[in-house]
N, C-alpha and C. Protein backbone atom coordinates (compact mmCIF):
# COMPACT_ATOMS: atom_id res chain seq x y z
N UNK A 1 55.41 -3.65 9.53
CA UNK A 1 54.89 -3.50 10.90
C UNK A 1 54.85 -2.00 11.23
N UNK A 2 53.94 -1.54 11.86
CA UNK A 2 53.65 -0.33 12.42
C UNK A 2 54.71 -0.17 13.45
N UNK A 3 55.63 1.25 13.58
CA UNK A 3 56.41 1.59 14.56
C UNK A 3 55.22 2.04 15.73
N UNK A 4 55.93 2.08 17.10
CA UNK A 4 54.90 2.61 18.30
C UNK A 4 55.54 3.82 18.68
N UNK A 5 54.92 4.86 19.29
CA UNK A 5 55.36 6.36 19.37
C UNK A 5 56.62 6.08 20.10
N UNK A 6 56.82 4.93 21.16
CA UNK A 6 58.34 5.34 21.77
C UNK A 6 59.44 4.86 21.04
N UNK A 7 59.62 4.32 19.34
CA UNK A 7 60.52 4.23 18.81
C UNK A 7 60.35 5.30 17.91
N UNK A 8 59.46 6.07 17.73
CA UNK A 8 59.61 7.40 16.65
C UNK A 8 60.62 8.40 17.40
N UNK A 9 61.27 8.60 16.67
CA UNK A 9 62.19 10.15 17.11
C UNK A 9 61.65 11.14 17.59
N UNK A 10 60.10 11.56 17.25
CA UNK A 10 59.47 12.75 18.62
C UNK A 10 59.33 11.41 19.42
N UNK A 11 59.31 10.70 20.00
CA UNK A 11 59.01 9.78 21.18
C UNK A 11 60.21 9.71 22.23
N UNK A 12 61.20 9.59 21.11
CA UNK A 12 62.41 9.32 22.25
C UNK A 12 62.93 10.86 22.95
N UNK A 13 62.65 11.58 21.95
CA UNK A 13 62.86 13.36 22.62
C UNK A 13 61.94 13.78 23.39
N UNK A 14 60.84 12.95 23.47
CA UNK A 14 60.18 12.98 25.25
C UNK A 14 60.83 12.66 25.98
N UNK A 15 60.44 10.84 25.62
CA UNK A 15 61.29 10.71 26.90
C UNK A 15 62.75 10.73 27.49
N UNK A 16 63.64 11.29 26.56
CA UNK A 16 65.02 12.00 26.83
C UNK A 16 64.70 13.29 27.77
N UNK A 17 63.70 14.28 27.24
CA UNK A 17 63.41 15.25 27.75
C UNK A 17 62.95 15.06 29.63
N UNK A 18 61.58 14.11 29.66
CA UNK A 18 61.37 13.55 30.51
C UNK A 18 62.50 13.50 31.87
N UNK A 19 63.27 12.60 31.28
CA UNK A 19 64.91 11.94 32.06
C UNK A 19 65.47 13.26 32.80
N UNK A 20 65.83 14.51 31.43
CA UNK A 20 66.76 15.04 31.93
C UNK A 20 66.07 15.96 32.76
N UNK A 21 64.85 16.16 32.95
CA UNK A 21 63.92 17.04 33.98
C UNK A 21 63.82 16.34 34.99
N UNK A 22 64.31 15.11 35.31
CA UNK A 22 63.68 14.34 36.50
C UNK A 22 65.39 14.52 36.97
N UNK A 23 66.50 14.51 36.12
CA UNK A 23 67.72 14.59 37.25
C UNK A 23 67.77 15.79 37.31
N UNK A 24 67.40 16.47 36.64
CA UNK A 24 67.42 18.00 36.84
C UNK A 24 67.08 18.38 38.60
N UNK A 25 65.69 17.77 38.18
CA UNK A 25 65.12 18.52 40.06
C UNK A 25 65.78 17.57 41.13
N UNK A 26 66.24 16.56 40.77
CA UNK A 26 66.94 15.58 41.78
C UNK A 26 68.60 16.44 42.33
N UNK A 27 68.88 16.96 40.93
CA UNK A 27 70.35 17.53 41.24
C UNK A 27 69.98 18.79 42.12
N UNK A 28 68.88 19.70 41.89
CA UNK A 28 68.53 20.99 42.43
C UNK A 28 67.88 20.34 44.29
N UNK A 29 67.38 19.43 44.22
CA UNK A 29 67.18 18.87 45.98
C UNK A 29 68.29 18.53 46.81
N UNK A 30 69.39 18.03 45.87
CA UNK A 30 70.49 17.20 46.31
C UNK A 30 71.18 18.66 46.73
N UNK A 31 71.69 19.82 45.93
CA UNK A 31 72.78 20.37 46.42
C UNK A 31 71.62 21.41 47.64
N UNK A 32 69.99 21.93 47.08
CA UNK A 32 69.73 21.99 48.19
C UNK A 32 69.63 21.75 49.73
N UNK A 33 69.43 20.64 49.66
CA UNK A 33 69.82 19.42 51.23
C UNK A 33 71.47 19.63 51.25
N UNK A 34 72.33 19.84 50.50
CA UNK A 34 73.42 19.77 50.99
C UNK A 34 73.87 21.19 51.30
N UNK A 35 73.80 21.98 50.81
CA UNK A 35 73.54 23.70 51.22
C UNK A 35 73.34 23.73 52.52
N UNK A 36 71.92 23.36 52.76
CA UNK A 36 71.80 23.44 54.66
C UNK A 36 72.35 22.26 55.64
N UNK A 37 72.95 21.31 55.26
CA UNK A 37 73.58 20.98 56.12
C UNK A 37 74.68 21.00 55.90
N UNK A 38 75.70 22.31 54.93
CA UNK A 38 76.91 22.52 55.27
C UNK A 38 76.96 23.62 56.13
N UNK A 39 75.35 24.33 56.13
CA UNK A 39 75.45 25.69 56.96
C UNK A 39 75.00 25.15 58.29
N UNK A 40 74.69 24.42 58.68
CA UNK A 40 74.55 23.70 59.99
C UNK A 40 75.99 22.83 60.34
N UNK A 41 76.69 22.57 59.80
CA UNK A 41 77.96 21.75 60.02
C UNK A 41 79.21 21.96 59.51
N UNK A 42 79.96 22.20 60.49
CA UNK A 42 81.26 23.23 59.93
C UNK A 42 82.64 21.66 60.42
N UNK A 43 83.22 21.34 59.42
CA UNK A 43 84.36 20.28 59.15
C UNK A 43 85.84 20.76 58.18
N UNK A 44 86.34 19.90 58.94
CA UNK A 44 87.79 20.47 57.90
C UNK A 44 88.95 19.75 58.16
N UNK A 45 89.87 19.25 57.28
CA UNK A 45 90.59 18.11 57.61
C UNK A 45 92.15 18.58 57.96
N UNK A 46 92.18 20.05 58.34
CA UNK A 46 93.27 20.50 58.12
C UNK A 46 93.41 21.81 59.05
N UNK A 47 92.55 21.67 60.69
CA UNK A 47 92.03 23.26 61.43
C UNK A 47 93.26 23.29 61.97
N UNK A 48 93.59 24.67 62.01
CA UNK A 48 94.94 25.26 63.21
C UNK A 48 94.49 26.30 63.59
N UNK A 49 95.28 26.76 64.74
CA UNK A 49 94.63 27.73 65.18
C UNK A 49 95.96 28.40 65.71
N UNK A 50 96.06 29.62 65.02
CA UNK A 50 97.59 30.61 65.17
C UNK A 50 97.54 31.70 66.37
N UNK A 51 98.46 31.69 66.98
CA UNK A 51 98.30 32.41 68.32
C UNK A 51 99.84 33.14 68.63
N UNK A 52 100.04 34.42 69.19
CA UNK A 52 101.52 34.13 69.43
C UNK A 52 101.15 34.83 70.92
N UNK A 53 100.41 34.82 71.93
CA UNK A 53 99.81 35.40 73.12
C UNK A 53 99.15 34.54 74.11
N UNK A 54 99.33 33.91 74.76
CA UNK A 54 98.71 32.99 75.66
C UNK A 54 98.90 33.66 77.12
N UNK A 55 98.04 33.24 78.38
CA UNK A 55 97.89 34.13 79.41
C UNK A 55 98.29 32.50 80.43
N UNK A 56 99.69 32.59 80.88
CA UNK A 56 99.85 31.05 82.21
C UNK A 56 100.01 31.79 83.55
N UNK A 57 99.40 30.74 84.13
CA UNK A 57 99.24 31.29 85.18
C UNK A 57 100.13 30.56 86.50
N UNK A 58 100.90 31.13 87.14
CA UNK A 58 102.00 29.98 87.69
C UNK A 58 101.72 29.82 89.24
N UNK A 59 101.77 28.70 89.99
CA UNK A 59 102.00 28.82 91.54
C UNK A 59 102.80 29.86 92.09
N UNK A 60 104.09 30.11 91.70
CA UNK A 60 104.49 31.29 92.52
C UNK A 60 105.22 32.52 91.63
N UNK A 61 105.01 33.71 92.04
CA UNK A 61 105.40 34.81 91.21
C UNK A 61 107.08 34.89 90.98
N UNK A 62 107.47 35.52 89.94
CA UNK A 62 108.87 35.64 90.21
C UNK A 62 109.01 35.82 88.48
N UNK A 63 110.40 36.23 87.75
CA UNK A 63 110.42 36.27 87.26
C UNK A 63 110.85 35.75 85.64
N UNK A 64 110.44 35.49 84.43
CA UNK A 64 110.58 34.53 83.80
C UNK A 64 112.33 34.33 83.57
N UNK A 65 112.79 33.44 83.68
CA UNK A 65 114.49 33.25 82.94
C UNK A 65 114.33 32.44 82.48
N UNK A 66 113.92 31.66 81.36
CA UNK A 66 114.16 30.57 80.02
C UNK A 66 112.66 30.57 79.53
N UNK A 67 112.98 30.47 78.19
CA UNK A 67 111.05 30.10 77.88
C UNK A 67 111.74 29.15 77.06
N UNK A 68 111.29 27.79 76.43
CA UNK A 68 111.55 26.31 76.48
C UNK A 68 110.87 25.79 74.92
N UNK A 69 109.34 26.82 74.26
CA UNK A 69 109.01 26.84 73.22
C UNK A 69 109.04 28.10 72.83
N UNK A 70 108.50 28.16 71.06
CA UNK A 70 108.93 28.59 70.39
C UNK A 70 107.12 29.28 69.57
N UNK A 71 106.68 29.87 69.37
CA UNK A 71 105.83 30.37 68.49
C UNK A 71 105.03 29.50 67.73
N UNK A 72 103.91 29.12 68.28
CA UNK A 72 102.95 27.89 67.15
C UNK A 72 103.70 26.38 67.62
N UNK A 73 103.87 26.28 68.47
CA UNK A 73 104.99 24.49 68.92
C UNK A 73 103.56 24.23 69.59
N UNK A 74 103.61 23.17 68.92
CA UNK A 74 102.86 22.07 69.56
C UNK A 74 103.55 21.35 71.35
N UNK A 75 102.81 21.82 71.79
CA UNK A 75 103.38 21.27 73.74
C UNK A 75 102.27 19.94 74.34
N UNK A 76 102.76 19.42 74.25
CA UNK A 76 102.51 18.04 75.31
C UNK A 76 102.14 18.68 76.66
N UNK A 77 101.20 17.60 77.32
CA UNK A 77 101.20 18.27 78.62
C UNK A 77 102.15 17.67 79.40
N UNK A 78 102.33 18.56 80.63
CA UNK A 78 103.69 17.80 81.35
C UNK A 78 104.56 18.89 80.97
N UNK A 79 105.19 19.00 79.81
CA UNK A 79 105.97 19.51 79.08
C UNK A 79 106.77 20.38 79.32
N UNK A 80 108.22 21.60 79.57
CA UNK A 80 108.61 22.28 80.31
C UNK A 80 108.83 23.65 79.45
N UNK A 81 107.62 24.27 80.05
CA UNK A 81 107.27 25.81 78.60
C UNK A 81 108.29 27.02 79.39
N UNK A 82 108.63 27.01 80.76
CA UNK A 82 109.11 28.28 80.92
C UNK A 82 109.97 27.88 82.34
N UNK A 83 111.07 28.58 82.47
CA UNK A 83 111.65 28.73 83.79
C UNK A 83 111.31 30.04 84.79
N UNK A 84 111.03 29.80 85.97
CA UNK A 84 111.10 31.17 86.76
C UNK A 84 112.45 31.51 87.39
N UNK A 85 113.00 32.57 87.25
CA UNK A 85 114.17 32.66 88.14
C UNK A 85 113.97 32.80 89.55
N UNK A 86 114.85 31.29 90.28
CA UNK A 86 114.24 31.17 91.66
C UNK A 86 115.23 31.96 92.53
N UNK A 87 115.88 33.55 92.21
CA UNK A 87 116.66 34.24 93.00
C UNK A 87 115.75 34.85 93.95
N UNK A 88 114.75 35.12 94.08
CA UNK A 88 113.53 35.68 94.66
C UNK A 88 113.29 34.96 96.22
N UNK A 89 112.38 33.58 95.29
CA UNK A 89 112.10 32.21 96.24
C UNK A 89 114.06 32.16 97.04
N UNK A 90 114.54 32.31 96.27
CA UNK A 90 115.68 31.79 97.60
C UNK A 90 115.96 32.89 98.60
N UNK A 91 115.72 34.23 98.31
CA UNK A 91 116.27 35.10 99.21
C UNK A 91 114.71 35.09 100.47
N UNK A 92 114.06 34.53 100.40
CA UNK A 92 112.47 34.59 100.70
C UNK A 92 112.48 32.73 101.79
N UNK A 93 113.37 32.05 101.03
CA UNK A 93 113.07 30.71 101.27
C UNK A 93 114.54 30.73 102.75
N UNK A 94 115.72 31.82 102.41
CA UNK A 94 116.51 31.99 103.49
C UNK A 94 116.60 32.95 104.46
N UNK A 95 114.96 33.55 104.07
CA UNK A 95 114.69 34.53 105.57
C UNK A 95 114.17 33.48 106.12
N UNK A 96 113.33 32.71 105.36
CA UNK A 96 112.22 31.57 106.22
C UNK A 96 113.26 31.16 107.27
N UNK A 97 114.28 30.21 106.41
CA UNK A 97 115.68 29.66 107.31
C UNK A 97 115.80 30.31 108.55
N UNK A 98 115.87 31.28 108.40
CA UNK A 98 116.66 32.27 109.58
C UNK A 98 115.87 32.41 110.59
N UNK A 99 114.38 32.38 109.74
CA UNK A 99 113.43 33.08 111.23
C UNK A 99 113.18 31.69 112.08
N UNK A 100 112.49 30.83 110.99
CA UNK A 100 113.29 29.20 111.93
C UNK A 100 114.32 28.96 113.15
N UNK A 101 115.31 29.30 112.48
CA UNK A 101 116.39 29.10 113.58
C UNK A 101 116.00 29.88 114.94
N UNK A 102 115.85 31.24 113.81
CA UNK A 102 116.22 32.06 115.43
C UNK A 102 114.60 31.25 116.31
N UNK A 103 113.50 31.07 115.87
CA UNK A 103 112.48 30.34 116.82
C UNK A 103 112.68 29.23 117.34
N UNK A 104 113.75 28.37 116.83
CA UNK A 104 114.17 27.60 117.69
C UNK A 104 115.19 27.23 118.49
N UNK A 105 116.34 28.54 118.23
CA UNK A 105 117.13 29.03 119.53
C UNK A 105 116.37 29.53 120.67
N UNK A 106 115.37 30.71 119.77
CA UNK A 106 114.66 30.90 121.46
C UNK A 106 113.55 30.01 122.24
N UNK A 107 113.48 28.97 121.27
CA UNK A 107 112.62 27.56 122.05
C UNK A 107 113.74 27.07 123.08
N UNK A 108 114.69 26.73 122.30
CA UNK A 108 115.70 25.96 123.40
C UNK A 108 115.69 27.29 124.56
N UNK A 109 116.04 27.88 124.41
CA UNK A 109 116.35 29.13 125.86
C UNK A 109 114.76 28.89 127.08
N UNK A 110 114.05 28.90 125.74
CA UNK A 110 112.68 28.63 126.96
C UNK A 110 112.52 27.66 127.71
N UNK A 111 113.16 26.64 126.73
CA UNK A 111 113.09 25.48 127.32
C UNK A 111 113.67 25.25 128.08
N UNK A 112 115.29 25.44 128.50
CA UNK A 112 116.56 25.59 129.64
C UNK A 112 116.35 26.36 130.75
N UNK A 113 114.55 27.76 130.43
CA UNK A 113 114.44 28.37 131.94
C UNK A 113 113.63 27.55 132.09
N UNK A 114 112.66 26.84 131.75
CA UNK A 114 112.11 25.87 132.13
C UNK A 114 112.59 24.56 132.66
N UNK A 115 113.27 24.41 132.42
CA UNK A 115 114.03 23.43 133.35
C UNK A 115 114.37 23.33 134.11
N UNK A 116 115.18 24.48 134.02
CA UNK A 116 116.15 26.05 135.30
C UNK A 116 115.00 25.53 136.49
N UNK A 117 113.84 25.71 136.13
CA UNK A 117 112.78 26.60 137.01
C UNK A 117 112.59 25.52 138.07
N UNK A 118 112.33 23.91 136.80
CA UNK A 118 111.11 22.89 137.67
C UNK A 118 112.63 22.68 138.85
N UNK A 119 113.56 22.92 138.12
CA UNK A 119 114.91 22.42 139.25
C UNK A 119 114.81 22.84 140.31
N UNK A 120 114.43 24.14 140.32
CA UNK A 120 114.30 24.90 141.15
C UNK A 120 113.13 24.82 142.10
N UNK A 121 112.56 24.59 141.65
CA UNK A 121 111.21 24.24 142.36
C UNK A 121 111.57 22.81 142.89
N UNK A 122 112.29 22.25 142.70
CA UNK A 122 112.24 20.64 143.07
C UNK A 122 113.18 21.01 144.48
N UNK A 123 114.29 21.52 144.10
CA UNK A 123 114.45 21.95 145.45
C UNK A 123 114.21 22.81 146.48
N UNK A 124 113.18 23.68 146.07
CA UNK A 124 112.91 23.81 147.10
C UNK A 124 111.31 23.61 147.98
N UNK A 125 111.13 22.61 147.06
CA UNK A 125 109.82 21.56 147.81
C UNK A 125 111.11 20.67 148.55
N UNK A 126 112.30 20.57 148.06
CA UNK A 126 112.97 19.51 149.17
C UNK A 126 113.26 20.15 150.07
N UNK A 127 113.65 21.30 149.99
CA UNK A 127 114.05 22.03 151.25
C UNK A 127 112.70 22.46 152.56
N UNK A 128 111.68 22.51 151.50
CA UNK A 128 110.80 23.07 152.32
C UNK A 128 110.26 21.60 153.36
N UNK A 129 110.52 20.09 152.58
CA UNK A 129 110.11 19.19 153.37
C UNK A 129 111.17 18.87 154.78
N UNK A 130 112.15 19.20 154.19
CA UNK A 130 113.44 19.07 155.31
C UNK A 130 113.04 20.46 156.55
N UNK A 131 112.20 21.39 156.24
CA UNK A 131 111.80 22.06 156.65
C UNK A 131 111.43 21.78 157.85
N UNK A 132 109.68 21.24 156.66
CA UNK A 132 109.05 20.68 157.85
C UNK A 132 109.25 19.52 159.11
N UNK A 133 109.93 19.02 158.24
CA UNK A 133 110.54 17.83 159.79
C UNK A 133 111.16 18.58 160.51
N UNK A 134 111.99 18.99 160.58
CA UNK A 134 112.90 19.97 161.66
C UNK A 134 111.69 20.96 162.18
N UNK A 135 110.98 21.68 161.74
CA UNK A 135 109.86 22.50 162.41
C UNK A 135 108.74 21.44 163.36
N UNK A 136 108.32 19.99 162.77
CA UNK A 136 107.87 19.21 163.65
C UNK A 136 108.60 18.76 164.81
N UNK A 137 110.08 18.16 164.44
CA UNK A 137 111.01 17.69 165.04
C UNK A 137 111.20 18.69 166.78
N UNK A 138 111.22 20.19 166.64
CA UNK A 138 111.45 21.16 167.08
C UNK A 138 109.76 21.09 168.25
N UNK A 139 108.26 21.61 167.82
CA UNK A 139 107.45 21.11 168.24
C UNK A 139 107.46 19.87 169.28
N UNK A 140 107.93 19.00 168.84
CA UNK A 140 107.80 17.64 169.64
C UNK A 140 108.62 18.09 170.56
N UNK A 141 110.04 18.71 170.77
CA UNK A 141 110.62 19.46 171.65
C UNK A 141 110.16 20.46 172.59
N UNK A 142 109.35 21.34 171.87
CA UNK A 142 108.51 22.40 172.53
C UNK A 142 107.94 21.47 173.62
N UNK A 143 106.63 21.02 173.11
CA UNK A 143 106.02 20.42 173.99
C UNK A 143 106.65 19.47 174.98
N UNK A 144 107.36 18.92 174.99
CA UNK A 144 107.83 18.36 176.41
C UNK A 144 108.92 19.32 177.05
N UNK A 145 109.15 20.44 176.58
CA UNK A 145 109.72 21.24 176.94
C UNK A 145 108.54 21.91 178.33
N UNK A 146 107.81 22.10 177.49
CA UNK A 146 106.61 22.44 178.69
C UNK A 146 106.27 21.69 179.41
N UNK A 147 106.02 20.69 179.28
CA UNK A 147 106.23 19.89 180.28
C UNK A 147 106.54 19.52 181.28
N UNK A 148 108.34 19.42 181.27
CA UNK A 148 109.04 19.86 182.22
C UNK A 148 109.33 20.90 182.67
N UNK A 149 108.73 22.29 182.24
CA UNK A 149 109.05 23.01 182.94
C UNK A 149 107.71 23.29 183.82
N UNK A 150 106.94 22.46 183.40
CA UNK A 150 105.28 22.66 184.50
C UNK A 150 105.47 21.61 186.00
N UNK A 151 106.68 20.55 185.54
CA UNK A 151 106.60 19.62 186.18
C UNK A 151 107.82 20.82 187.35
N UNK A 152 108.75 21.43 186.63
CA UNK A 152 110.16 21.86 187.73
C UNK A 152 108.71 22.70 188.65
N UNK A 153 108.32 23.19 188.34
CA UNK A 153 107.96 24.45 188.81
C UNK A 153 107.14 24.29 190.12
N UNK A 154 105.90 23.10 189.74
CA UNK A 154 105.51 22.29 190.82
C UNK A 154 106.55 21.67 191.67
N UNK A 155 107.43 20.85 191.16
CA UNK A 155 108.53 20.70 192.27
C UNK A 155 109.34 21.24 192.73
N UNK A 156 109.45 22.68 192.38
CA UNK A 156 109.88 23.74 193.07
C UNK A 156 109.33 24.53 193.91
N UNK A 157 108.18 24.41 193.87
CA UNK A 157 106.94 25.05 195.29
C UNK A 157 106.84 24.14 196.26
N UNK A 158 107.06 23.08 195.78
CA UNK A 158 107.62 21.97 197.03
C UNK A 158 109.04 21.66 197.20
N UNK A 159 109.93 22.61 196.72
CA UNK A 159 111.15 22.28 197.13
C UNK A 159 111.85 21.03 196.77
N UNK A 160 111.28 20.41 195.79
CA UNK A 160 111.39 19.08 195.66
C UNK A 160 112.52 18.81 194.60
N UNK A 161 113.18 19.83 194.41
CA UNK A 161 114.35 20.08 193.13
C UNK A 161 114.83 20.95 193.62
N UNK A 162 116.43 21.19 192.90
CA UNK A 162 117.26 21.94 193.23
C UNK A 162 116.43 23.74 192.31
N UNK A 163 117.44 24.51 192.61
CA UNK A 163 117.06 26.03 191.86
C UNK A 163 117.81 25.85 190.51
N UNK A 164 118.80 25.29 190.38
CA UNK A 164 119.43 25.06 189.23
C UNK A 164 118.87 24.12 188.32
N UNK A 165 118.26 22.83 188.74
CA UNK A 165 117.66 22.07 188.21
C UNK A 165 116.03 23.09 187.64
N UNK A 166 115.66 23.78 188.09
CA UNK A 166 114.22 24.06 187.75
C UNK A 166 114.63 25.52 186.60
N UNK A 167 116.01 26.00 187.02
CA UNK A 167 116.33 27.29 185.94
C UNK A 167 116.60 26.28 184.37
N UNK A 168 117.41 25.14 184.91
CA UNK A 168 117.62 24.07 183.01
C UNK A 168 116.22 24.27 182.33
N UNK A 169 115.23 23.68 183.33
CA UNK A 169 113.90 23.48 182.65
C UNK A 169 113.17 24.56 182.05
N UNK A 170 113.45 25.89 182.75
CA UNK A 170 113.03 27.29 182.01
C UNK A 170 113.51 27.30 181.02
N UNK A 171 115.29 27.66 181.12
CA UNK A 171 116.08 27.31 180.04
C UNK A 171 115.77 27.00 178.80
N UNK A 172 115.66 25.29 179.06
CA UNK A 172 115.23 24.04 177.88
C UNK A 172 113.93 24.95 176.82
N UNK A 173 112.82 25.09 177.63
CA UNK A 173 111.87 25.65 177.44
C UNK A 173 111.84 27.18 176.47
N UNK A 174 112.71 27.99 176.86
CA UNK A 174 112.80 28.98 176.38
C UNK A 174 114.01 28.67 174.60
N UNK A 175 114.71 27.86 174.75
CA UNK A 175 115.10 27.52 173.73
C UNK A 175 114.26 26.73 172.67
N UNK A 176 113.22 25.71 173.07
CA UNK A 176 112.30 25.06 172.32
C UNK A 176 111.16 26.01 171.83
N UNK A 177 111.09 27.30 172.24
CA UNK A 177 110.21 27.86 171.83
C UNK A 177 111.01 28.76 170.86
N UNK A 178 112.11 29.42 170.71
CA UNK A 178 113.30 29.74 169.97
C UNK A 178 113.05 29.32 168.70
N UNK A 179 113.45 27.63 168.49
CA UNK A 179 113.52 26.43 167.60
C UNK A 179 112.31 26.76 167.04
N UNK A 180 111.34 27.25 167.53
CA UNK A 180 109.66 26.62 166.71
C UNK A 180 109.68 27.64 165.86
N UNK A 181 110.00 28.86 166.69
CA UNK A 181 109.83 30.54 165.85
C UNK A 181 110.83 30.23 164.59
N UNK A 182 112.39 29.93 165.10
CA UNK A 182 113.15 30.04 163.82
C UNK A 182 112.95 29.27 162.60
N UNK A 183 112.29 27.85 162.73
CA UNK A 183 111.70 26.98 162.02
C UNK A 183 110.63 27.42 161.21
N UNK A 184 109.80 28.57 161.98
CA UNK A 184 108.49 28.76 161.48
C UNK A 184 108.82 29.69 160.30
N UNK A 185 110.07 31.02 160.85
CA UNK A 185 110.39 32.05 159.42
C UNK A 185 110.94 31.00 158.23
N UNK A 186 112.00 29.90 159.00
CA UNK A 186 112.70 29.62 157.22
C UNK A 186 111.41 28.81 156.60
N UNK A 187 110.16 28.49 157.35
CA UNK A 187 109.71 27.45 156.51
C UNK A 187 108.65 28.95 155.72
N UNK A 188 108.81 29.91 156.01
CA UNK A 188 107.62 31.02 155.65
C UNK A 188 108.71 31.51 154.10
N UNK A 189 109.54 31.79 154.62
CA UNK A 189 110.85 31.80 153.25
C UNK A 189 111.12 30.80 152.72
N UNK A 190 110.86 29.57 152.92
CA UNK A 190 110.49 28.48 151.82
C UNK A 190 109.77 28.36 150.80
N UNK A 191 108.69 29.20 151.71
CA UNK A 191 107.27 29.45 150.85
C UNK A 191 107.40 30.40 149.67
N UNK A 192 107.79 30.89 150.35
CA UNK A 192 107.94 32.65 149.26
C UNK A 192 109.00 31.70 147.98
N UNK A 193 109.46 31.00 148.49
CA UNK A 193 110.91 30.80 147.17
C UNK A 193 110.49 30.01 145.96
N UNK A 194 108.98 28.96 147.06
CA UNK A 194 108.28 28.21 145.94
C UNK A 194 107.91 29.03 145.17
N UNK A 195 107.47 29.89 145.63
CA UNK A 195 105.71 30.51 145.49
C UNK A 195 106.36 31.40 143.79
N UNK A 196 107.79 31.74 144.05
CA UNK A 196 108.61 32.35 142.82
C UNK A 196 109.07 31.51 142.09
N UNK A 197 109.40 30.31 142.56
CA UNK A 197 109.65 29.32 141.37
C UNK A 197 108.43 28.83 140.78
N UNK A 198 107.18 28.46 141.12
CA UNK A 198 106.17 28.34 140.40
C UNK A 198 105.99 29.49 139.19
N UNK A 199 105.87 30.79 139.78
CA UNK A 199 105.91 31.99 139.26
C UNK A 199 106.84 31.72 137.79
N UNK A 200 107.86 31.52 138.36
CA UNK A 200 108.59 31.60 136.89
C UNK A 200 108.80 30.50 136.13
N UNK A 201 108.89 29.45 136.81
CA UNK A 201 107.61 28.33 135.93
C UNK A 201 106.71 28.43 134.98
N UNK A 202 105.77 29.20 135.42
CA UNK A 202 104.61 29.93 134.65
C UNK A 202 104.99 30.67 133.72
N UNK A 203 105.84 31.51 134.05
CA UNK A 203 106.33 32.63 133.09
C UNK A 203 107.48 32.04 131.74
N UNK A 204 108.03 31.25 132.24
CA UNK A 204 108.83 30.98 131.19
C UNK A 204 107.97 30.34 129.90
């Protein structure tokens, strides 16, 4: 039987040849394609990242007393990396104290002239009402004070009363008008006493 060219020995060193040119350019595409997408994609099963300088930034200033890690330590969050020494915050936190107090010692004081004051004012709206009744009281006197002395006087041009009886009624008269005046200053110095207790009312 006749052999066919692909069992002759130049036949098979084609197509051996053939083969190894076809993985050839397959191997030269493969690490090509993989070339650019290792330069597009950066992986690694093993990244750290070494630091011994970090910048924290804290709620309140003061100065560090304990640091808690150590160089490259892995920290949790939460975690307790540093102490501040709170000698600062306390000498700062017991002026606060102080200025406190003293604002509310001198609240209470304000508050005690204020009290002082309305007291004061309470009596003397009472005084000034006790005032006024006695200054009305006095009035209602006046006037029939005049009265009778309009009435002596007529019955004294008629003789119709004694001289002693018509001098009472001057008298009476001249005292009810007395009463109205003296009534009228304390109730005017009543006024004035409010008029300063409001005042310092206000002021306190």
């Amino acid at each position: 039987m006749e052999e066919t060219k692909a069992t002759t020995p130049y036949g098979k060193k084609k197509i051996a040849s053939i083969v190894f040119a076809l993985v050839g350019i397959i191997a030269i595409v493969s690490v090509y394609f993989y070339v650019q997408y290792k330069s597009n994609h950066i992986s690694t099963d093993d990244a750290f990242i070494d630091g011994d300088v970090y910048t924290i930034a804290s709620k309140v200033p003061g100065t560090v007393k304990n640091i808690h890690v150590k160089s490259n330590q892995f920290v949790k969050k939460g975690e307790l990396i540093l102490e501040i020494d709170a000698a600062d915050l306390d000498v700062k936190a017991t002026e606060a104290s102080s200025t406190l107090k003293a604002e509310k010692a001198r609240m209470a004081e304000v508050d005690a002239r204020i009290e002082a004051a309305k007291r004061q004012l309470d009596d003397a709206k009472a005084k000034a009402d006790a005032i006024k009744a006695v200054n009305e009281l006095h009035k209602a006197n006046l006037e029939q004070a005049e009265m009778d002395r309009e009435r002596a006087e007529n019955l004294q041009k008629k003789d119709a009363i004694s001289r002693e009886r018509y001098e009472k009624a001057l008298t009476a008269h001249k005292v009810a008008v007395a009463q109205v005046k003296a009534a009228a200053e304390r109730a005017e110095g009543c006024y004035v006493c409010c008029r300063d207790a409001k005042g310092d009312d206000k002021t306190g």
